[in-house]
N, C-alpha and C. Protein backbone atom coordinates (compact mmCIF):
# COMPACT_ATOMS: atom_id res chain seq x y z
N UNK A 1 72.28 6.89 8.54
CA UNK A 1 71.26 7.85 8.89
C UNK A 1 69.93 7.12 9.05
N UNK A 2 69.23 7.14 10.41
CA UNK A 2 67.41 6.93 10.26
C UNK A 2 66.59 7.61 9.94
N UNK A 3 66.62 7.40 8.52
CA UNK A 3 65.34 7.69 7.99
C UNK A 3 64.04 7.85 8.53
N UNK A 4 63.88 6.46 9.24
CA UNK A 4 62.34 6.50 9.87
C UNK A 4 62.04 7.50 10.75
N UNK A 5 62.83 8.00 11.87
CA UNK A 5 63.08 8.70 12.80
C UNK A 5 62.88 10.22 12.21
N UNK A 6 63.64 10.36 11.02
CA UNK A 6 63.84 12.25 10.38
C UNK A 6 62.09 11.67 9.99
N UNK A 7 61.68 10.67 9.11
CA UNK A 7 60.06 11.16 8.41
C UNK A 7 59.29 11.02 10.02
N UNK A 8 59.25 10.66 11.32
CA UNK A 8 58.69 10.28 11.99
C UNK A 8 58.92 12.05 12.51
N UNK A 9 59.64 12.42 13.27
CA UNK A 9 59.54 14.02 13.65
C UNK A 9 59.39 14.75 12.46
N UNK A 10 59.70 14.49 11.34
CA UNK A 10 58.66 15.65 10.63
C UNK A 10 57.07 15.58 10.13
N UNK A 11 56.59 14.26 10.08
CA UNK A 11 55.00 14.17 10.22
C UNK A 11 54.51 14.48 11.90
N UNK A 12 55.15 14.30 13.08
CA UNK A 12 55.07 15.61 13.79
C UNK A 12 54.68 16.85 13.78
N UNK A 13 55.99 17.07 12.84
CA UNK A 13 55.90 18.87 13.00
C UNK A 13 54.67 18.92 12.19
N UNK A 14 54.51 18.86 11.14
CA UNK A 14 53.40 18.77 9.71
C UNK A 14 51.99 18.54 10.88
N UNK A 15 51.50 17.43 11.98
CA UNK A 15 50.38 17.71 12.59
C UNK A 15 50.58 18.86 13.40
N UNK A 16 51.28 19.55 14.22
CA UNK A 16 51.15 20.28 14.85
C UNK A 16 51.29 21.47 13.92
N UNK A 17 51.49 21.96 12.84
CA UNK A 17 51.61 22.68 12.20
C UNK A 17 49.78 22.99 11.36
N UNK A 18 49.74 21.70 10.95
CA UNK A 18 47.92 21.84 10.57
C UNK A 18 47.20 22.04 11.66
N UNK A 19 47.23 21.70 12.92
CA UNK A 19 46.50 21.82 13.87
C UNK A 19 46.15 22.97 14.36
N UNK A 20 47.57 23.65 14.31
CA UNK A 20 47.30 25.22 14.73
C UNK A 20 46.74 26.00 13.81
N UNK A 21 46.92 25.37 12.47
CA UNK A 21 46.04 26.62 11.89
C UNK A 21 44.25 25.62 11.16
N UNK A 22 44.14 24.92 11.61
CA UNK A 22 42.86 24.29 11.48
C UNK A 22 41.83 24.28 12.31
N UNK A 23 42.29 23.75 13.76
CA UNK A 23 41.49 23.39 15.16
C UNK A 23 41.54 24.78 15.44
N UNK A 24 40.67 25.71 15.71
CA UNK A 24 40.16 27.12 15.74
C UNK A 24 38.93 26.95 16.99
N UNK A 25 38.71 26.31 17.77
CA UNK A 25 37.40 26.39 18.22
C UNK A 25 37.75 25.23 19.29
N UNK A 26 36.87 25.84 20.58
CA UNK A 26 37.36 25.16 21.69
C UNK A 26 36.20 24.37 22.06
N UNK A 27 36.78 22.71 22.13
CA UNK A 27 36.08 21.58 21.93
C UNK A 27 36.27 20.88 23.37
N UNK A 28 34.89 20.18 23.92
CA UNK A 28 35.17 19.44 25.10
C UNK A 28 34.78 18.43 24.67
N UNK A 29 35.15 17.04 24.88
CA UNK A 29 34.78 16.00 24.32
C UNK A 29 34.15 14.81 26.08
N UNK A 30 32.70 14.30 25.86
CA UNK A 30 32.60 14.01 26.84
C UNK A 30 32.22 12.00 26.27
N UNK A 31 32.48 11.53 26.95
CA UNK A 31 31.71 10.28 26.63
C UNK A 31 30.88 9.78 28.12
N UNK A 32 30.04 8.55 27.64
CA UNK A 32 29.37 8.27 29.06
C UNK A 32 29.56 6.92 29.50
N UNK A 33 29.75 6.82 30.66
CA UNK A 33 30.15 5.76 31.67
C UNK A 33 29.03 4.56 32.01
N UNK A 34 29.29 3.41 32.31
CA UNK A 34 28.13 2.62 32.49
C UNK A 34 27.98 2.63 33.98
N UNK A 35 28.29 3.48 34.97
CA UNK A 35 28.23 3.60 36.24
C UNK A 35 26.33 4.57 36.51
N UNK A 36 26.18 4.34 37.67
CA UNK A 36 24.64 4.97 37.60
C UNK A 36 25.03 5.96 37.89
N UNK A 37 23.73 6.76 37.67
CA UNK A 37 24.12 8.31 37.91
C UNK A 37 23.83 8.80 39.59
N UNK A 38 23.65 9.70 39.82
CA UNK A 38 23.72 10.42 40.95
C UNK A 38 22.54 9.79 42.33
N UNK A 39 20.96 9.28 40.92
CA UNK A 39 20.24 9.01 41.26
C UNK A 39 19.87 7.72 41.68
N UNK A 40 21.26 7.10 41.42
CA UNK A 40 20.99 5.26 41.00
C UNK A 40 20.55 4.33 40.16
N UNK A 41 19.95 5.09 38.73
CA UNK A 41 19.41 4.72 37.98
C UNK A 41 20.50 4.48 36.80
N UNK A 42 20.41 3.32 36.24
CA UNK A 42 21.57 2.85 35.26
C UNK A 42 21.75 3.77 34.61
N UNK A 43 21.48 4.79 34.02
CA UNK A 43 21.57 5.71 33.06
C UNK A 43 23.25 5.54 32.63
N UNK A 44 24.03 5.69 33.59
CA UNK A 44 25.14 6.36 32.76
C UNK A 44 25.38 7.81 33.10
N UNK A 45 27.09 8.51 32.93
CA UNK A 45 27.14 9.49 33.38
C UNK A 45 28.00 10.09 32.49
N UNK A 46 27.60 11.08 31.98
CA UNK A 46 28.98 11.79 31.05
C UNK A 46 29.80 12.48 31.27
N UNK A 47 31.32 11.92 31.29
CA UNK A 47 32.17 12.55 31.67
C UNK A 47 33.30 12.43 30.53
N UNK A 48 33.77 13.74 31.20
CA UNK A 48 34.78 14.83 29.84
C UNK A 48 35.94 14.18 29.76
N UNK A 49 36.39 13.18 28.84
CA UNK A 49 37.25 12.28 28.61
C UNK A 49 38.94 13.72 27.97
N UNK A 50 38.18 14.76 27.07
CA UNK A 50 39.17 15.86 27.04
C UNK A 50 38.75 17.11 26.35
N UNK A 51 39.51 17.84 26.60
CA UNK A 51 39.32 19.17 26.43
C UNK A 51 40.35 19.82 25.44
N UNK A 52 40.29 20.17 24.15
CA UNK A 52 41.14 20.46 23.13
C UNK A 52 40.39 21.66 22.43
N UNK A 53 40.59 21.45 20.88
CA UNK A 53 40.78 22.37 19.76
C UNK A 53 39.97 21.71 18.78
N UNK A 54 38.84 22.07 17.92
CA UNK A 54 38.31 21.48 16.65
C UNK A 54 38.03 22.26 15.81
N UNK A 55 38.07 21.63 14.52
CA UNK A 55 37.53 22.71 13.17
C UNK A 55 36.68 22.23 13.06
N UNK A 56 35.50 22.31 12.28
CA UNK A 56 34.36 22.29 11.59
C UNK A 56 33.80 22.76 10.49
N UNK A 57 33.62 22.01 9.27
CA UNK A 57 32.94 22.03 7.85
C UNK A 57 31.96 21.56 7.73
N UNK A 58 31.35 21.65 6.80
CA UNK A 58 30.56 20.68 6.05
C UNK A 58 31.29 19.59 5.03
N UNK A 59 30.29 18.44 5.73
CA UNK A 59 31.06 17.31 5.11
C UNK A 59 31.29 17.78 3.35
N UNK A 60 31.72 16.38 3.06
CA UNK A 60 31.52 16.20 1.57
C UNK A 60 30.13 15.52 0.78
N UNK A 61 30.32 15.27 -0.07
CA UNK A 61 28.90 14.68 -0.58
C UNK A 61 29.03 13.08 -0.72
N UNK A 62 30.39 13.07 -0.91
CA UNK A 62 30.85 11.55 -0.72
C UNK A 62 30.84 11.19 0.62
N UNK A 63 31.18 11.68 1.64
CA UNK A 63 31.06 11.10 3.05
C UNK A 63 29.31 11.20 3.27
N UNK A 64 28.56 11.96 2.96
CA UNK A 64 27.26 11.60 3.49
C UNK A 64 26.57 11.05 2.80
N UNK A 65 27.38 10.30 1.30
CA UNK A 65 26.30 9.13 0.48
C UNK A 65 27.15 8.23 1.58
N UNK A 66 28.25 7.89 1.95
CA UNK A 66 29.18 6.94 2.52
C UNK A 66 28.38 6.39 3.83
N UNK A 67 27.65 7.55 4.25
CA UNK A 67 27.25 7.21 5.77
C UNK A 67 26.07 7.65 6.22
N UNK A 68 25.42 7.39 4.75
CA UNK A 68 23.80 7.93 4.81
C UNK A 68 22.94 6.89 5.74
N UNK A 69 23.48 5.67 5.69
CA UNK A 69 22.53 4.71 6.83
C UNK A 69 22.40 5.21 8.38
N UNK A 70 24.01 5.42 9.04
CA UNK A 70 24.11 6.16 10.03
C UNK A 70 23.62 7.45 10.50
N UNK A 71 24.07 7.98 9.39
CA UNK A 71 23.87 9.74 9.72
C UNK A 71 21.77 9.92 9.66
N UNK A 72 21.15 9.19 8.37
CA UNK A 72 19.77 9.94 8.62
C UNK A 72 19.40 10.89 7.90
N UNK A 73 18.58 11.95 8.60
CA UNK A 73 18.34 13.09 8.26
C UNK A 73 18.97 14.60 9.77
N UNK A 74 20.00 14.45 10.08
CA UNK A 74 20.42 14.47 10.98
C UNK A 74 21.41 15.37 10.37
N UNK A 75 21.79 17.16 10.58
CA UNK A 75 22.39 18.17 10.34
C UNK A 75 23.74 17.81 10.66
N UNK A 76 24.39 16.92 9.55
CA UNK A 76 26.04 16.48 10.07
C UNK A 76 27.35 17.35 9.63
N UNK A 77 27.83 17.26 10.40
CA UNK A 77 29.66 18.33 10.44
C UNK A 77 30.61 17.54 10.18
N UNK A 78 31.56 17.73 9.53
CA UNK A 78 32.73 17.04 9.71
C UNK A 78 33.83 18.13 10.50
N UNK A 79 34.07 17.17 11.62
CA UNK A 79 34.82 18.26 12.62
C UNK A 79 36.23 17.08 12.78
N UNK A 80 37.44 18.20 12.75
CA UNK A 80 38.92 17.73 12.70
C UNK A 80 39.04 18.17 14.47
N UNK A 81 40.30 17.17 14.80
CA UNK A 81 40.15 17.12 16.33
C UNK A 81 42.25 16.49 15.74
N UNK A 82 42.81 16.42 17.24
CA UNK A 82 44.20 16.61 16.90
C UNK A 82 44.25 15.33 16.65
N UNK A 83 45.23 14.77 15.76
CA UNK A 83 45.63 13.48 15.69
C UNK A 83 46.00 12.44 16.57
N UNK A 84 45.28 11.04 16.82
CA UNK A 84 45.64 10.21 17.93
C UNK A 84 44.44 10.26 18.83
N UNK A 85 43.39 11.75 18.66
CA UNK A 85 42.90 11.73 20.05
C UNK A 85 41.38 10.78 19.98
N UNK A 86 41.55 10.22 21.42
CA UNK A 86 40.74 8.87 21.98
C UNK A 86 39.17 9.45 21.74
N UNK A 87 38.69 9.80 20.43
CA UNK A 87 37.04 9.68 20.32
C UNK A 87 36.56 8.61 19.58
N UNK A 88 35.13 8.53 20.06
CA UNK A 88 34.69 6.91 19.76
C UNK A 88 33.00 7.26 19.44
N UNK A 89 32.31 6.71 17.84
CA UNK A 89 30.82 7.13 17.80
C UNK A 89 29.98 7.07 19.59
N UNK A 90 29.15 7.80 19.29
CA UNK A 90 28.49 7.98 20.52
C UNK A 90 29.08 8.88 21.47
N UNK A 91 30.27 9.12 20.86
CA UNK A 91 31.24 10.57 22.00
C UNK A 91 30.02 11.86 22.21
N UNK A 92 30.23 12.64 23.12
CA UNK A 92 29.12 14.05 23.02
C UNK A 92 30.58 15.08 22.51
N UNK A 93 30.46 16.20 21.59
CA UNK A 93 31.39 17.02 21.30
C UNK A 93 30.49 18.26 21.54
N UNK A 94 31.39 19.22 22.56
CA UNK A 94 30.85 20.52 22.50
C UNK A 94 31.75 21.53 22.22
N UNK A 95 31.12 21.81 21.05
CA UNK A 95 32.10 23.01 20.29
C UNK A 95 31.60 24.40 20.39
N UNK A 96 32.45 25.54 21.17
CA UNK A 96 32.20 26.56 20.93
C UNK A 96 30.68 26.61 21.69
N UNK A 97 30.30 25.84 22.36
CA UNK A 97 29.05 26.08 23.33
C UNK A 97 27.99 25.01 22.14
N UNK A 98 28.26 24.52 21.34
CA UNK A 98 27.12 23.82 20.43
C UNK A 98 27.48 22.17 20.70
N UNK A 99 26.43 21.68 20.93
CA UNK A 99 26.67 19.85 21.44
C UNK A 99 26.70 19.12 20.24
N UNK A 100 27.30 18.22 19.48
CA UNK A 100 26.96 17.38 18.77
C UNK A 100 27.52 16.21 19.20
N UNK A 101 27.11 15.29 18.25
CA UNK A 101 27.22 13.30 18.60
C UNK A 101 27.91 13.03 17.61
N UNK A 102 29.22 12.40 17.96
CA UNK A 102 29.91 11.57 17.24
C UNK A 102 28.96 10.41 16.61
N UNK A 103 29.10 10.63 15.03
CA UNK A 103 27.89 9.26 14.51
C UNK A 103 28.80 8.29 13.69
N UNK A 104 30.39 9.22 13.54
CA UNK A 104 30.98 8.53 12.50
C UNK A 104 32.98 8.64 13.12
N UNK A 105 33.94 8.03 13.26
CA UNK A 105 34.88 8.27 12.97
C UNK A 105 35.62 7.90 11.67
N UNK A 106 36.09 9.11 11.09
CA UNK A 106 36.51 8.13 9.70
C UNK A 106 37.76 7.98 10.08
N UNK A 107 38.16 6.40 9.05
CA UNK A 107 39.48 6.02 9.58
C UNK A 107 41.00 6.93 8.88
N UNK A 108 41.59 6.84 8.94
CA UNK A 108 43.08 7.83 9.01
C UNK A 108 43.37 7.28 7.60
N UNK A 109 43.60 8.58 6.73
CA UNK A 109 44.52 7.83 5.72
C UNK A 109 45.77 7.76 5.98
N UNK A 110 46.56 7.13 5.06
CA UNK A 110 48.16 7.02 5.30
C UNK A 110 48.86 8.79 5.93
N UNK A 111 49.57 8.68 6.30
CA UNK A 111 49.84 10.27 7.40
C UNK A 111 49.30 11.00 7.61
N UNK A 112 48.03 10.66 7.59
CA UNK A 112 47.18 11.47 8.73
C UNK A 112 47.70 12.76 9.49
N UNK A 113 46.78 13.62 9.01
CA UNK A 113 47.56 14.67 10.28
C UNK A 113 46.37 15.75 11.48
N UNK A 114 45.37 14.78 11.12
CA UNK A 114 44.14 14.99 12.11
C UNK A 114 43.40 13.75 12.29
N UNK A 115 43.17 13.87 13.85
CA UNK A 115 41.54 12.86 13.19
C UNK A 115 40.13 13.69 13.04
N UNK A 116 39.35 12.68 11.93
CA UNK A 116 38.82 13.25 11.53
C UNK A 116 36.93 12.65 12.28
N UNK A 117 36.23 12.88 12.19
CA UNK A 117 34.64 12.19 12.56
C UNK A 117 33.39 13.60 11.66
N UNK A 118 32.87 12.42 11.91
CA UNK A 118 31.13 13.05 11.04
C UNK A 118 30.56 13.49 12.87
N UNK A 119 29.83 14.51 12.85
CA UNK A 119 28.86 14.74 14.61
C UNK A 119 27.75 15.36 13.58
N UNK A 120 26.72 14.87 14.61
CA UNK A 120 25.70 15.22 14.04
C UNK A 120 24.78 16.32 15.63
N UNK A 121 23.83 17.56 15.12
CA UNK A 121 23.22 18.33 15.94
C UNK A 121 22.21 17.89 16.53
């Protein structure tokens, strides 16, 4: 019998199972390009890398002593997004019509069943 295979589809099921009842709120995730914009000016252009599902809390008190250099004084969320998916600090997240900035991804603990990041307003 493979073992790896039965724990590998059931930490599967277990993310898609937290996901649906966590990620509540419809999230566009945009990042920006080093191409110029419309105008020709280096700026950069932001485009919607994807379009999913996020939750949103308030962090902990340990993640914002953890990432008090980064974060600031800067109104931060800890928002869950599905497991695997391609966000990177400096991402734009718009949740539910509200913009925030990826300032933090925290890294995955052992079976992970979201990823997780700090955005700040």
């Amino acid at each position: 019998m493979d073992c790896s295979h039965d724990l590998t589809h059931e930490l599967e099921q277990i993310r898609t199972e937290v996901a649906a009842i966590v990620l509540d709120l419809p999230c566009i995730i945009q990042r920006k390009s080093e191409e110029d914009d419309p105008y020709g000016s280096g700026g950069g252009v932001w485009r919607i890398i994807a379009t999913t599902k996020a939750g949103v809390e308030q962090p902990s008190a340990t993640e914002l002593q953890n990432y008090a250099s980064r974060l600031g004084s800067h109104s931060v969320w800890h928002v869950s997004l599905p497991f695997g998916l391609d966000v990177a600090e400096g991402d734009k997240l718009i949740i539910d019509g509200t913009e925030m900035t990826v300032q933090a991804v925290l890294l995955p603990h052992s079976f992970a069943a979201l990823t997780t990041v700090l955005a700040s307003r």
